[in-house]
C-alpha atoms as a PDB file:
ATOM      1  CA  UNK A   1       0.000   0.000   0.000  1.00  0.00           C
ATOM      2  CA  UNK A   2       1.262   4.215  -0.528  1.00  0.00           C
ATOM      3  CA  UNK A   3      -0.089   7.247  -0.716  1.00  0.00           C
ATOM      4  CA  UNK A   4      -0.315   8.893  -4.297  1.00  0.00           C
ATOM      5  CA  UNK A   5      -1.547  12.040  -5.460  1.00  0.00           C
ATOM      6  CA  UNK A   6      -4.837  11.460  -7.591  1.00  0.00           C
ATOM      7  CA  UNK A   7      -3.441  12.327 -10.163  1.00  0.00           C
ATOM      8  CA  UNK A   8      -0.790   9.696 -10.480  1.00  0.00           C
ATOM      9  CA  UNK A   9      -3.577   7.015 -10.296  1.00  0.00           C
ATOM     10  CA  UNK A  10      -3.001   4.355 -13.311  1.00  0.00           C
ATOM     11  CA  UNK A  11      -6.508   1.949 -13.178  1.00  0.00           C
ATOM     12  CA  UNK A  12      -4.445  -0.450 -15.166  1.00  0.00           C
ATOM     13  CA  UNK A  13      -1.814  -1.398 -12.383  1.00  0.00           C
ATOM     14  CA  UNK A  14      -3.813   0.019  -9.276  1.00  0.00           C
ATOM     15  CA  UNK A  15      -6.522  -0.713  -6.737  1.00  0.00           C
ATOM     16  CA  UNK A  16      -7.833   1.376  -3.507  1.00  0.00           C
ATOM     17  CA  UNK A  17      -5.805   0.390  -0.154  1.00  0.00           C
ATOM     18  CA  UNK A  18      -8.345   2.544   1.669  1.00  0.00           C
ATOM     19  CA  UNK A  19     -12.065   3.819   1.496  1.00  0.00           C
ATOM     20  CA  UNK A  20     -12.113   7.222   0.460  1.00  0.00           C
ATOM     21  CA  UNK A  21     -14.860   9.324   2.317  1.00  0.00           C
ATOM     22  CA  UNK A  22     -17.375  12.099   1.256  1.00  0.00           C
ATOM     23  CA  UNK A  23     -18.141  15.522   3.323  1.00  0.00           C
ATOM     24  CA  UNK A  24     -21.135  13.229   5.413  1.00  0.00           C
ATOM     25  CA  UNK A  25     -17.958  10.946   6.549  1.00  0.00           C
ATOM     26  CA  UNK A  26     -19.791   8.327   4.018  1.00  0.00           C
ATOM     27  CA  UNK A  27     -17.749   5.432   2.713  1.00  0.00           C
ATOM     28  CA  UNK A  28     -17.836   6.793  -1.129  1.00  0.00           C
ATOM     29  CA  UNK A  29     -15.293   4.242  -2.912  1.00  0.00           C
ATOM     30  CA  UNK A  30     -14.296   1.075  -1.366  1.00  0.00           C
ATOM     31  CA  UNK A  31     -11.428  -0.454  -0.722  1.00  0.00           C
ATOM     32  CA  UNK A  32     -10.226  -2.995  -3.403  1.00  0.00           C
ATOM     33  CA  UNK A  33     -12.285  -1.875  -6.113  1.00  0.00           C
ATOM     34  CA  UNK A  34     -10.505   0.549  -9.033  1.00  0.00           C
ATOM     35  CA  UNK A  35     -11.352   4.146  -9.504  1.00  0.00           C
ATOM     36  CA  UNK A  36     -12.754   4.656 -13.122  1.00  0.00           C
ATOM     37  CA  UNK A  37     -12.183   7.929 -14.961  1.00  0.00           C
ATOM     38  CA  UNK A  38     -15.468   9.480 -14.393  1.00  0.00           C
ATOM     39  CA  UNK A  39     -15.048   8.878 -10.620  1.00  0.00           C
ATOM     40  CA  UNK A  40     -11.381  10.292 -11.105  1.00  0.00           C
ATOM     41  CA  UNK A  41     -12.985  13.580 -11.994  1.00  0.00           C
ATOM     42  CA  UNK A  42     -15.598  13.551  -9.355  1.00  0.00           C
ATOM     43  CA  UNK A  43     -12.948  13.352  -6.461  1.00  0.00           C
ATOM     44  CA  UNK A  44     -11.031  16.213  -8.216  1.00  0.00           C
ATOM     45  CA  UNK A  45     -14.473  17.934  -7.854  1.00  0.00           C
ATOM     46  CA  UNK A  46     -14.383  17.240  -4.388  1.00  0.00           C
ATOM     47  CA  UNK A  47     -10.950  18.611  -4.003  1.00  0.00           C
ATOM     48  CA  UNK A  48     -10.028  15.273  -2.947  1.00  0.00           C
ATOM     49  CA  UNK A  49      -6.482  15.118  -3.746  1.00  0.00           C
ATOM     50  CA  UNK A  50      -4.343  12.081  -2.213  1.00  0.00           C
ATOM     51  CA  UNK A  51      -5.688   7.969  -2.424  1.00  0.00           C
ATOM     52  CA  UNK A  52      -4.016   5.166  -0.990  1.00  0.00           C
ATOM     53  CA  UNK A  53      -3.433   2.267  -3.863  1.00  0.00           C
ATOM     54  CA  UNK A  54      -1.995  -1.168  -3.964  1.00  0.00           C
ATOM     55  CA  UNK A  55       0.076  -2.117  -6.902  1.00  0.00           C
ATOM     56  CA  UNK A  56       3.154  -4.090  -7.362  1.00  0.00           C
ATOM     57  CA  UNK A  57       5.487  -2.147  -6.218  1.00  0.00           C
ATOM     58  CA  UNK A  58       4.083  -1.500  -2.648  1.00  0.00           C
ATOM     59  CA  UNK A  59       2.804  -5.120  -2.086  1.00  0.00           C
ATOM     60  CA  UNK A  60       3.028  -5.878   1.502  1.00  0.00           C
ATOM     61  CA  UNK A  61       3.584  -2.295   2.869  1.00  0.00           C
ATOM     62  CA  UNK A  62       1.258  -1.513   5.742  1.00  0.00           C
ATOM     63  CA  UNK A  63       2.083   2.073   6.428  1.00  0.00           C
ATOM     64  CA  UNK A  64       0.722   1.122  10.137  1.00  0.00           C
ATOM     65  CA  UNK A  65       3.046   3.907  10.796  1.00  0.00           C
ATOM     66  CA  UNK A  66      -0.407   6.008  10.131  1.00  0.00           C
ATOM     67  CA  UNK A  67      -3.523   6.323  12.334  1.00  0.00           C
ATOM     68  CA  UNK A  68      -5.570   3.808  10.957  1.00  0.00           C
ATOM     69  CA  UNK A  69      -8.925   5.384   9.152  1.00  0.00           C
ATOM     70  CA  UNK A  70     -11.753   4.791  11.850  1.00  0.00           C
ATOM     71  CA  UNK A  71     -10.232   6.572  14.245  1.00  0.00           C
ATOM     72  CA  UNK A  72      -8.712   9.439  12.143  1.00  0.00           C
ATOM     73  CA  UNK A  73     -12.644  10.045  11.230  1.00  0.00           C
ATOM     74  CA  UNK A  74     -14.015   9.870  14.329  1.00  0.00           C
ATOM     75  CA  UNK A  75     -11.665  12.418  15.701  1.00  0.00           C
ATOM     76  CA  UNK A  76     -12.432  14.472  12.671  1.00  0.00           C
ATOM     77  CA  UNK A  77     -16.104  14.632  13.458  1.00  0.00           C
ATOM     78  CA  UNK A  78     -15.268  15.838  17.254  1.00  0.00           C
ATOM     79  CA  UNK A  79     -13.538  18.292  16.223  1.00  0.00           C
ATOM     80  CA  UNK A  80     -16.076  19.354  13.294  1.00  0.00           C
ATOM     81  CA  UNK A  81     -18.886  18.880  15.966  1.00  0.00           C
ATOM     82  CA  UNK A  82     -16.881  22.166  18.073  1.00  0.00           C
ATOM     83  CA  UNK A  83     -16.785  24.495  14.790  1.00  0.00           C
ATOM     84  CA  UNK A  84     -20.237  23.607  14.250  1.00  0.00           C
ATOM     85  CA  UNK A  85     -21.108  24.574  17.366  1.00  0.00           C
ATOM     86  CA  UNK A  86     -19.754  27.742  17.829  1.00  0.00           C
ATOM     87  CA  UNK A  87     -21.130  28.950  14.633  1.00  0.00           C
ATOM     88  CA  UNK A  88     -24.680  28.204  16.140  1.00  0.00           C
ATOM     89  CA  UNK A  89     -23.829  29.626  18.916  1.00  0.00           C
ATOM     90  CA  UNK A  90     -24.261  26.446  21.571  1.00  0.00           C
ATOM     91  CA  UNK A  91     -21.879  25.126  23.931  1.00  0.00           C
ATOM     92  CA  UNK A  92     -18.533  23.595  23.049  1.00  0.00           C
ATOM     93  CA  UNK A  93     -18.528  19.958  23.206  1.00  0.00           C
ATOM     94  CA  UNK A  94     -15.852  20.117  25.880  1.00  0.00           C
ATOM     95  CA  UNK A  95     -16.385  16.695  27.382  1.00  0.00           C
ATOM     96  CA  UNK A  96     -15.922  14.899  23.804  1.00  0.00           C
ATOM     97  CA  UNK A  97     -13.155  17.169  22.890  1.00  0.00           C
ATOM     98  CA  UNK A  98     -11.450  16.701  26.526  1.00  0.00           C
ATOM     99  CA  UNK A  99     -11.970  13.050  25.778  1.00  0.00           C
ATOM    100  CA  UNK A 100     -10.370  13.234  21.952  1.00  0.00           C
ATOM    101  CA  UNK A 101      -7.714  14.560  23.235  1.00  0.00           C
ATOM    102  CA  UNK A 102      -6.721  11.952  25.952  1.00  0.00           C
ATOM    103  CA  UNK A 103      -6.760   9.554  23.153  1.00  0.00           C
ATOM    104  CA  UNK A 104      -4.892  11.580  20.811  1.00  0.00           C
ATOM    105  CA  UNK A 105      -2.092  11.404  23.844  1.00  0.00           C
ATOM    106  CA  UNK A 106      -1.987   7.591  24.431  1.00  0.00           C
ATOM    107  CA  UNK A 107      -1.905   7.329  20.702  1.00  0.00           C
ATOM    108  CA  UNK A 108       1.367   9.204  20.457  1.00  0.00           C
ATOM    109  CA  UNK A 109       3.006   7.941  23.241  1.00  0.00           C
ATOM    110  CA  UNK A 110       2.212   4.481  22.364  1.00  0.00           C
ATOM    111  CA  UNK A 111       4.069   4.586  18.948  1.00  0.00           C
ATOM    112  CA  UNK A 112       7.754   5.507  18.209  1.00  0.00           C
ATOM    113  CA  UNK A 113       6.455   6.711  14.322  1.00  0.00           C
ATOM    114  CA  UNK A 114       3.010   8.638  13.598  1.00  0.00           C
ATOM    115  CA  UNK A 115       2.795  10.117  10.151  1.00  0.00           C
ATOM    116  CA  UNK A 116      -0.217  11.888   9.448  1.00  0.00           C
ATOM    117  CA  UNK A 117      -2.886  11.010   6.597  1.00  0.00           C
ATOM    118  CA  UNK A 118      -3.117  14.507   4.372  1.00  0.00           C
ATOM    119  CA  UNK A 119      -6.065  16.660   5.068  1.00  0.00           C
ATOM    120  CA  UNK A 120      -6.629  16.558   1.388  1.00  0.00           C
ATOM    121  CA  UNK A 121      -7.302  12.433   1.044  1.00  0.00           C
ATOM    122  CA  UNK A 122     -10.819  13.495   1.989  1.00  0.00           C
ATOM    123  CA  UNK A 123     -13.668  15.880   0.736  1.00  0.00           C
ATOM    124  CA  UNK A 124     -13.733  19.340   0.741  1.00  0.00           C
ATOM    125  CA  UNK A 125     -16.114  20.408   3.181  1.00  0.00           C
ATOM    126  CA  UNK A 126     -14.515  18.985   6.436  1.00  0.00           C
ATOM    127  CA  UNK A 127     -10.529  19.620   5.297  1.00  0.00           C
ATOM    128  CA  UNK A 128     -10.231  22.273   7.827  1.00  0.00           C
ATOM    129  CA  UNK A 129     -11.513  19.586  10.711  1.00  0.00           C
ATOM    130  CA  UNK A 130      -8.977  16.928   9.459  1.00  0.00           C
ATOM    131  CA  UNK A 131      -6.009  19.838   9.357  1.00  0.00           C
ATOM    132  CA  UNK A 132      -7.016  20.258  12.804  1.00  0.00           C
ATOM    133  CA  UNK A 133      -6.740  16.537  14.145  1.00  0.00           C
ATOM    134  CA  UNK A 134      -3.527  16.668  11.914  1.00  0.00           C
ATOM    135  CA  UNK A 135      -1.777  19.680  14.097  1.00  0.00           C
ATOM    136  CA  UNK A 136      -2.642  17.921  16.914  1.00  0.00           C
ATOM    137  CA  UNK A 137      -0.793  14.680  16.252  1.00  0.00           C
ATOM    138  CA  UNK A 138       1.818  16.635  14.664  1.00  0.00           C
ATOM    139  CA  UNK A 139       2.343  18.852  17.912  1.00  0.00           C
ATOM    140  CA  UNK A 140       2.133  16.012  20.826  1.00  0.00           C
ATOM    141  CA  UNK A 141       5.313  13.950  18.864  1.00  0.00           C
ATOM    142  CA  UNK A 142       6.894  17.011  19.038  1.00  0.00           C
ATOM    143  CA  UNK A 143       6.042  17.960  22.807  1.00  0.00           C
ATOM    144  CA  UNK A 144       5.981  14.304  23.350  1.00  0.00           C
ATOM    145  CA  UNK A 145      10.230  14.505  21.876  1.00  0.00           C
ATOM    146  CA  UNK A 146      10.108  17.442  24.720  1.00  0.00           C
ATOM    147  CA  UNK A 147       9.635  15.123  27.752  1.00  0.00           C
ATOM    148  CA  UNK A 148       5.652  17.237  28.226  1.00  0.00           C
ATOM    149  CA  UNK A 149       4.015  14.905  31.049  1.00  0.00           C
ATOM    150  CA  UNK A 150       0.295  13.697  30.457  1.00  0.00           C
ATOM    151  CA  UNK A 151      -1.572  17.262  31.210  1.00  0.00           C
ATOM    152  CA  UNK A 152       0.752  19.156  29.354  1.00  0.00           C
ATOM    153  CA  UNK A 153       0.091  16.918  26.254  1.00  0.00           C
ATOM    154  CA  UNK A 154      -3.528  16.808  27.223  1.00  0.00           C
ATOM    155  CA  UNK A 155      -3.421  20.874  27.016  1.00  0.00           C
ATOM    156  CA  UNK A 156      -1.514  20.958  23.452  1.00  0.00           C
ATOM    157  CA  UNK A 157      -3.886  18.912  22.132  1.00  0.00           C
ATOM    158  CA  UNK A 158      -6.684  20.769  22.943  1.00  0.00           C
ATOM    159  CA  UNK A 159      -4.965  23.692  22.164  1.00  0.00           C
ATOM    160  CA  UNK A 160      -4.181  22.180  18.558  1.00  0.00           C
ATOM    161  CA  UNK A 161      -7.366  21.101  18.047  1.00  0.00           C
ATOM    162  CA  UNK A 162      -9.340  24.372  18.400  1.00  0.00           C
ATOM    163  CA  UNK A 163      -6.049  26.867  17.051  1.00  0.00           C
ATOM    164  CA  UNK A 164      -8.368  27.850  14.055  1.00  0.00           C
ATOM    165  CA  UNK A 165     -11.862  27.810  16.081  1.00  0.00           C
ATOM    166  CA  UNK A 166     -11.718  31.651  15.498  1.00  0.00           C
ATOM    167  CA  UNK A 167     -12.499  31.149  11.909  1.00  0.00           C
ATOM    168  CA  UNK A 168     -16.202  29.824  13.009  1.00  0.00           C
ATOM    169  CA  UNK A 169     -17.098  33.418  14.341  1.00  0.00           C
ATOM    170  CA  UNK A 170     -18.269  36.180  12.570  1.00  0.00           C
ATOM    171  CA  UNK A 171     -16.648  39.238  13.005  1.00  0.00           C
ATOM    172  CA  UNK A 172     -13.470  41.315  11.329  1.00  0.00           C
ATOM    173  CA  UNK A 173     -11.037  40.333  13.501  1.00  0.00           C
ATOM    174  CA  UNK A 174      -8.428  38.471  12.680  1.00  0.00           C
ATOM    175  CA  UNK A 175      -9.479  34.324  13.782  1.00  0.00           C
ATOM    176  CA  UNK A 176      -6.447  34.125  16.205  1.00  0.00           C
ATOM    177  CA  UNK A 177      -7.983  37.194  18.217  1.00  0.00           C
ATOM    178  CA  UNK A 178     -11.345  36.191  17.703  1.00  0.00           C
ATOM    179  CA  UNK A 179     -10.137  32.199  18.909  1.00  0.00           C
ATOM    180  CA  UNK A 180      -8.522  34.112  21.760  1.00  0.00           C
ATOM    181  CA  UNK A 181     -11.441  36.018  23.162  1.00  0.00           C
ATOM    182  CA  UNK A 182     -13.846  32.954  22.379  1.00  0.00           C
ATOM    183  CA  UNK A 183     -11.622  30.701  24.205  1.00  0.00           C
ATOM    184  CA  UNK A 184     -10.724  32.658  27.121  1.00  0.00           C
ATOM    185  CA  UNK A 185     -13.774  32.337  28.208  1.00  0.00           C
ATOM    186  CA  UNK A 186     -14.431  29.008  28.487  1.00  0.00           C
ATOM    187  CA  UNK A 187     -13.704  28.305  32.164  1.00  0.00           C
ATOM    188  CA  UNK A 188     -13.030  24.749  32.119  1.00  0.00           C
ATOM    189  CA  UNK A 189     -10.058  24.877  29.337  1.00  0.00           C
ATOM    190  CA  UNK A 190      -6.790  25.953  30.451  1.00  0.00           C
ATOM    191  CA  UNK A 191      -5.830  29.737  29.104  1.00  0.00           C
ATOM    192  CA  UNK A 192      -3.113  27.801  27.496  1.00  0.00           C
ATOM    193  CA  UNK A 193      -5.715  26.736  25.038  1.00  0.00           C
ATOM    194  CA  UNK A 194      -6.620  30.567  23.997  1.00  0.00           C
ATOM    195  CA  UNK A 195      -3.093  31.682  23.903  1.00  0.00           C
ATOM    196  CA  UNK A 196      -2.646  28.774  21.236  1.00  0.00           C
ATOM    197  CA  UNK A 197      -5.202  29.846  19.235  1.00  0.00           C
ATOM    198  CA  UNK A 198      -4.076  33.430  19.726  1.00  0.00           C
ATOM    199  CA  UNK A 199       0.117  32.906  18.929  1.00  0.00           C
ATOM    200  CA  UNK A 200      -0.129  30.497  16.224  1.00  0.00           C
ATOM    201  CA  UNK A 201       0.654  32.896  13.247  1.00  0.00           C
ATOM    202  CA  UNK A 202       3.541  34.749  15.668  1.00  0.00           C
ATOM    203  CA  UNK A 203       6.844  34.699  14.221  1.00  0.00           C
ATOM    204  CA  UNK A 204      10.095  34.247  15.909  1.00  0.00           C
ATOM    205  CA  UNK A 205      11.518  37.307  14.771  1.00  0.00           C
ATOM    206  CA  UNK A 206       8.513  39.293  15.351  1.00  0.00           C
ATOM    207  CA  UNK A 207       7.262  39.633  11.553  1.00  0.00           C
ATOM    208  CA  UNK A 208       4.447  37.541  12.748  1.00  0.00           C
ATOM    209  CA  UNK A 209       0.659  38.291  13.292  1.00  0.00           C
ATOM    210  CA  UNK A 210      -1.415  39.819  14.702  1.00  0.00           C
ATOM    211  CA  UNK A 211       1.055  41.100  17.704  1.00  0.00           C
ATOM    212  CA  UNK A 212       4.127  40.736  16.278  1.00  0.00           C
ATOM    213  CA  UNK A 213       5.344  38.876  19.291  1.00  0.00           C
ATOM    214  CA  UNK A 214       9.020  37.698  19.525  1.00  0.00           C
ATOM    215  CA  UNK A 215       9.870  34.338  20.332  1.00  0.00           C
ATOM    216  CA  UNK A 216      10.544  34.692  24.567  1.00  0.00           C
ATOM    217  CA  UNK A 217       6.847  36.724  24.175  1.00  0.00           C
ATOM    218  CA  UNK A 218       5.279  33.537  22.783  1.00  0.00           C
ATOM    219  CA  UNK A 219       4.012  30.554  24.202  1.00  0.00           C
ATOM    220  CA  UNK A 220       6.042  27.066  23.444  1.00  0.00           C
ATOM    221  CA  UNK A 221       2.477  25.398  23.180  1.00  0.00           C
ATOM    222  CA  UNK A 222       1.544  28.239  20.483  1.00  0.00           C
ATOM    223  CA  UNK A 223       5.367  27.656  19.002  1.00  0.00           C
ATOM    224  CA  UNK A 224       4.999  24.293  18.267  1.00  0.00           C
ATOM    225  CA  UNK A 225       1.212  24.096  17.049  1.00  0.00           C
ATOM    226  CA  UNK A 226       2.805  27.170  14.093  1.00  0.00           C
ATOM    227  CA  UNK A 227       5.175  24.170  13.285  1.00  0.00           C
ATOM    228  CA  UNK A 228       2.936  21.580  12.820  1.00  0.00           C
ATOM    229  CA  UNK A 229       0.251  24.432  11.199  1.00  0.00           C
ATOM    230  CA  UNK A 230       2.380  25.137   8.689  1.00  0.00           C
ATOM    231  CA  UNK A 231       4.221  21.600   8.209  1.00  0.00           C
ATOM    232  CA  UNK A 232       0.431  20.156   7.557  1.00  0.00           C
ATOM    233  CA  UNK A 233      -0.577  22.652   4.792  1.00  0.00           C
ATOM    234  CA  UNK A 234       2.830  22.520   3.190  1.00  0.00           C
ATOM    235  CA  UNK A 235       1.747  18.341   2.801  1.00  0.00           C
ATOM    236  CA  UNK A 236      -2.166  18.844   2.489  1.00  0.00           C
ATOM    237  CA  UNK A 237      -2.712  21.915   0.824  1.00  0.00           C
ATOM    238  CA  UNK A 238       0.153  22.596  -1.695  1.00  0.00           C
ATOM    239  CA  UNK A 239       0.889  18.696  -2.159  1.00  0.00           C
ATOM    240  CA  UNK A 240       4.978  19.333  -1.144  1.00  0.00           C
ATOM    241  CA  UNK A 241       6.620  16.082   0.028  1.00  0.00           C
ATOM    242  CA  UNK A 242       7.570  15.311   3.404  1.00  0.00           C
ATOM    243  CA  UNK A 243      11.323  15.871   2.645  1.00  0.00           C
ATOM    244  CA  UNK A 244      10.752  19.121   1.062  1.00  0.00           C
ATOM    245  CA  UNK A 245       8.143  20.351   3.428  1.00  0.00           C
ATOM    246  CA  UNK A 246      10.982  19.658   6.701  1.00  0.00           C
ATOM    247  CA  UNK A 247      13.109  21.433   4.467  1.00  0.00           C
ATOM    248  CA  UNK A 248      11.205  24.320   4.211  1.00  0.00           C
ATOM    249  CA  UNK A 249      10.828  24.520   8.191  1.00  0.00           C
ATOM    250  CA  UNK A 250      14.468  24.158   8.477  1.00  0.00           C
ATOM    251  CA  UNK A 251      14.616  27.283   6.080  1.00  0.00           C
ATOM    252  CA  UNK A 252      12.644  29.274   8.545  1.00  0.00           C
ATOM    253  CA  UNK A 253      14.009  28.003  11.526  1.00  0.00           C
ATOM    254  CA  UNK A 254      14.987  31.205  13.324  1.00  0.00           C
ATOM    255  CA  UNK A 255      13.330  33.530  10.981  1.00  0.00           C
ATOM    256  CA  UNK A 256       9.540  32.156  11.525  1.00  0.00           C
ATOM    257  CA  UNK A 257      10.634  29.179  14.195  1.00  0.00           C
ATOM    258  CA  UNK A 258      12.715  28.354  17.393  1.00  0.00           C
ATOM    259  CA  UNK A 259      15.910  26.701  15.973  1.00  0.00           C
ATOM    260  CA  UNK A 260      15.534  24.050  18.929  1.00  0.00           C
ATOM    261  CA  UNK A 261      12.017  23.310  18.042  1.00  0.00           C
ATOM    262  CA  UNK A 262      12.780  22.749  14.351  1.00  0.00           C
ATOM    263  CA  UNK A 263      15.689  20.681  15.195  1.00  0.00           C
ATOM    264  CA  UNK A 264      13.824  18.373  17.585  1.00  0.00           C
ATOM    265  CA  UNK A 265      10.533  18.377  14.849  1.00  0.00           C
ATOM    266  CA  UNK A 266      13.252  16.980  12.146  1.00  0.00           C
ATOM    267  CA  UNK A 267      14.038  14.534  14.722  1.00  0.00           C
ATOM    268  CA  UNK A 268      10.799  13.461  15.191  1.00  0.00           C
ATOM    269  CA  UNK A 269       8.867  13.707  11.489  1.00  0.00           C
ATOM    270  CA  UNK A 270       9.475  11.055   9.109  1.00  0.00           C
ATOM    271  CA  UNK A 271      10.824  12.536   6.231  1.00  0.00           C
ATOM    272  CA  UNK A 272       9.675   9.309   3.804  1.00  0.00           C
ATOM    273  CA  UNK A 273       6.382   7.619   4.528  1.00  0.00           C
ATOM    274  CA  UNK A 274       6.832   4.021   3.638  1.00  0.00           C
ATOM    275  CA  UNK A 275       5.397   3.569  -0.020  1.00  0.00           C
ATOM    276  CA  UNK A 276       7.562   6.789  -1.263  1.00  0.00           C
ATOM    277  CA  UNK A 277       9.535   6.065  -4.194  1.00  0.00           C
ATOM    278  CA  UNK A 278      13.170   7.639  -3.882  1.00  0.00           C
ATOM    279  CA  UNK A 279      16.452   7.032  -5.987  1.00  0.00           C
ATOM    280  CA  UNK A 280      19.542   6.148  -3.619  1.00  0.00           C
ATOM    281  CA  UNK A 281      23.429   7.490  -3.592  1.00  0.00           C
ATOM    282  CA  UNK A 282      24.034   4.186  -5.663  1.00  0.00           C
ATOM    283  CA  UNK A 283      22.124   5.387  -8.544  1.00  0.00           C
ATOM    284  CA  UNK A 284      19.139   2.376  -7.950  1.00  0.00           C
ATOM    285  CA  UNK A 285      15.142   3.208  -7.561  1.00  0.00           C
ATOM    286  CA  UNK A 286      13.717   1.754  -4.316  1.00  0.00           C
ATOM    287  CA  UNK A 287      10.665   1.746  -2.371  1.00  0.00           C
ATOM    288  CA  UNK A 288      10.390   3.010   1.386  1.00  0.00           C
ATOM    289  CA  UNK A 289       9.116  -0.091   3.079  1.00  0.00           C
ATOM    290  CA  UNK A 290       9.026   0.952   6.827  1.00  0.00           C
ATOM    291  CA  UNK A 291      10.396   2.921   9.655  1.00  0.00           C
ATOM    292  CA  UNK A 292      10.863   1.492  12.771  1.00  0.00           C
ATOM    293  CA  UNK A 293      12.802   4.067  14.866  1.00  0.00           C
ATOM    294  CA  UNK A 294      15.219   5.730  12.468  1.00  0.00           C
ATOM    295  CA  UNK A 295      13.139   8.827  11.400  1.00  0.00           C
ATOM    296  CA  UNK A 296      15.426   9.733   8.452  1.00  0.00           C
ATOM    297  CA  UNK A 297      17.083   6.147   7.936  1.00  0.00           C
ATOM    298  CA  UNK A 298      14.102   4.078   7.176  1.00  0.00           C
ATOM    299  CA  UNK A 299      13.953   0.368   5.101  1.00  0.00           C
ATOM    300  CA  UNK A 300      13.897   0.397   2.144  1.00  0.00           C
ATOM    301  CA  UNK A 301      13.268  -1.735  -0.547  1.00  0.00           C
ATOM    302  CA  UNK A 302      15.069  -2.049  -4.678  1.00  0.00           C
ATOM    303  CA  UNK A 303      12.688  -2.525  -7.207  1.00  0.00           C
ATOM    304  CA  UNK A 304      15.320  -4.113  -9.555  1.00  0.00           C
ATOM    305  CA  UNK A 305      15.767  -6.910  -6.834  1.00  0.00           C
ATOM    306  CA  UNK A 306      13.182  -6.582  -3.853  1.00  0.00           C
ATOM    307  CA  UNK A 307      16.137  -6.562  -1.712  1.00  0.00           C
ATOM    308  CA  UNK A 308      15.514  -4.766   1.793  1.00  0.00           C
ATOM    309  CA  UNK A 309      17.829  -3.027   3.556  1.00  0.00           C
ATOM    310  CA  UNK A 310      17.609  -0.908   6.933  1.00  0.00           C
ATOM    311  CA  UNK A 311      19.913   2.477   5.985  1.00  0.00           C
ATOM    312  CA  UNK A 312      20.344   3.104   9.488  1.00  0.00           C
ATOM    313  CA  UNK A 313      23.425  -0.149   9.110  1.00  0.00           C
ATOM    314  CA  UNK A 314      24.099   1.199   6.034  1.00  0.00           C
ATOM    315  CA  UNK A 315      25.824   4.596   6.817  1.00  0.00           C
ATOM    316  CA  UNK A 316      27.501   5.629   3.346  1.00  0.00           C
ATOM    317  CA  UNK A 317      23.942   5.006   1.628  1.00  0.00           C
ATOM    318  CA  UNK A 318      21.747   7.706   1.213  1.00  0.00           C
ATOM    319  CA  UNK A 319      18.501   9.122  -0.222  1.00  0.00           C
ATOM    320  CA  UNK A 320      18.705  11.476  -2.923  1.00  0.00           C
ATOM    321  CA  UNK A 321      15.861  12.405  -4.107  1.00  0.00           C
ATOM    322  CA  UNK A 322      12.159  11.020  -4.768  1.00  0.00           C
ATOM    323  CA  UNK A 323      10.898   9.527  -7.879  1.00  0.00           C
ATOM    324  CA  UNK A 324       8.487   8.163  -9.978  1.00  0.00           C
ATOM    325  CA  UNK A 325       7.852   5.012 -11.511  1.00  0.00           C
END
């Protein structure tokens, strides 16, 4: 099984690994059934943009280094259960959300590897819900890498998960002030939680909005959800590859980021999901197969003679680049 853009689907030499879901949350494709052309057009439609296929090439990859479907979707609908709300003007669902993000925690801290599933694999209309379930996982490995205990993690979480709540209320103001005030006053989250929503687009260097805070004037919990904010569109949104997307962070490390948070993020961030294609030092194609604990030094596998190797006891190799078939 790997993740592909939609638009490298081939119905000749591939089948769906995985459901793909419509803005109800509705299985709309099936697993193990091909995706004919008029259906290819429908999903572009939907600005469904990523699909996980088995071919050849990626038989018996697992990518259980992702959060498997059901539970991805269920989180999805917490969190698009809180925008809704808000926008109606009811109560936050703070028990379910409290509860979401308990078992966002064990998840992380039960795996050495979590890569996220793009926002984009599913339909338009509840992207912004999966983005936010995204940032969440993406900021507990990284506060999990920073030795947070359990309410800490519990805090960032919930902090994560409502950073863009401010884009449910009406109003001028820009959504991390109106996220602020909204969540302030919600007595039974942790001010934390506001400040998230409130620092999120703060730069390091103070070119950031809307205070133009410098880095000691802005919260770590708010530092490291702006990582994993702008790590997940770089992968969702404008389709850039894990590599290149950790490179761009680097690039902004002090500018935009903490240096110490981007180093420990790299650390922490696979840069090649298994099922990536990639040409090696030696000139040969392969296939990522797995990652056990190496984040950039994964298994890979040739496709010229399905031999598997573990880079991590193979020093001198190295990835290059990714390709194509």
């Amino acid at each position: 099984m790997r993740l592909i853009l939609l638009e490298e689907y081939d119905e000749r030499t591939m089948e769906l690994a995985r459901p793909i879901y419509d803005r109800h949350r509705r299985v709309l494709l099936a697993a193990g059934r091909k995706i004919h052309p008029k259906y290819v057009e429908r999903l572009k439609q939907m600005d469904i943009c990523y699909v996980f296929v088995e071919d050849a090439v990626s038989e018996g990859i697992t990518l259980e280094e992702l959060l498997d479907m059901p539970s991805w979707m269920d989180a999805i609908e917490v969190v698009q259960q809180a925008f809704d709300a808000v926008r109606k003007g009811e109560e936050l669902p703070l028990r379910s959300l409290f509860k979401l993000a308990v078992k966002l925690v064990d998840e992380v801290k039960k795996r050495k590897v979590l890569a996220v599933i793009p926002a984009t694999s599913i339909a338009m209309e509840v992207q912004p819900y999966a983005h936010a379930v995204n940032v969440a996982l993406l900021s507990l490995q990284l506060g999990k890498k920073m030795n947070c205990n359990d309410l800490q993690l519990r805090d960032l979480a919930l902090g994560a998960l409502l950073h863009d709540i401010g884009k449910a209320l009406e109003g001028e103001e820009h959504h991390t002030v109106k996220g602020f005030e909204y969540l302030r006053k919600e007595r039974e989250l942790s001010l934390l939680c506001a400040h998230v929503a409130y620092q999120h687009h703060e730069h390091v260097n103070g070119s950031g909005t809307p205070r133009g805070l410098t880095e000691t004037s802005i919260h770590l919990y708010a530092q490291i959800c702006a990582i994993a904010d702008e790590y997940e569109n770089l992968i969702s949104v404008e389709f850039v590859p894990p590599h290149e997307a950790l490179e761009i962070i680097m690039a902004r490390s002090g500018i935009r980021y903490s240096q110490q948070l981007v180093r420990l993020f790299v650390e922490t961030i696979p840069a090649y999901l298994p099922g990536t294609m990639v040409k090696m030092s030696d000139g040969r194609n392969a296939i990522v197969t797995k990652i056990i604990e190496h984040m950039q030094r994964p298994y890979i596998r040739y496709t010229d003679t399905h031999e598997e190797i573990a880079l991590a006891d193979h020093p001198s190799l190295l990835i290059v680049g990714q390709t194509i078939l």
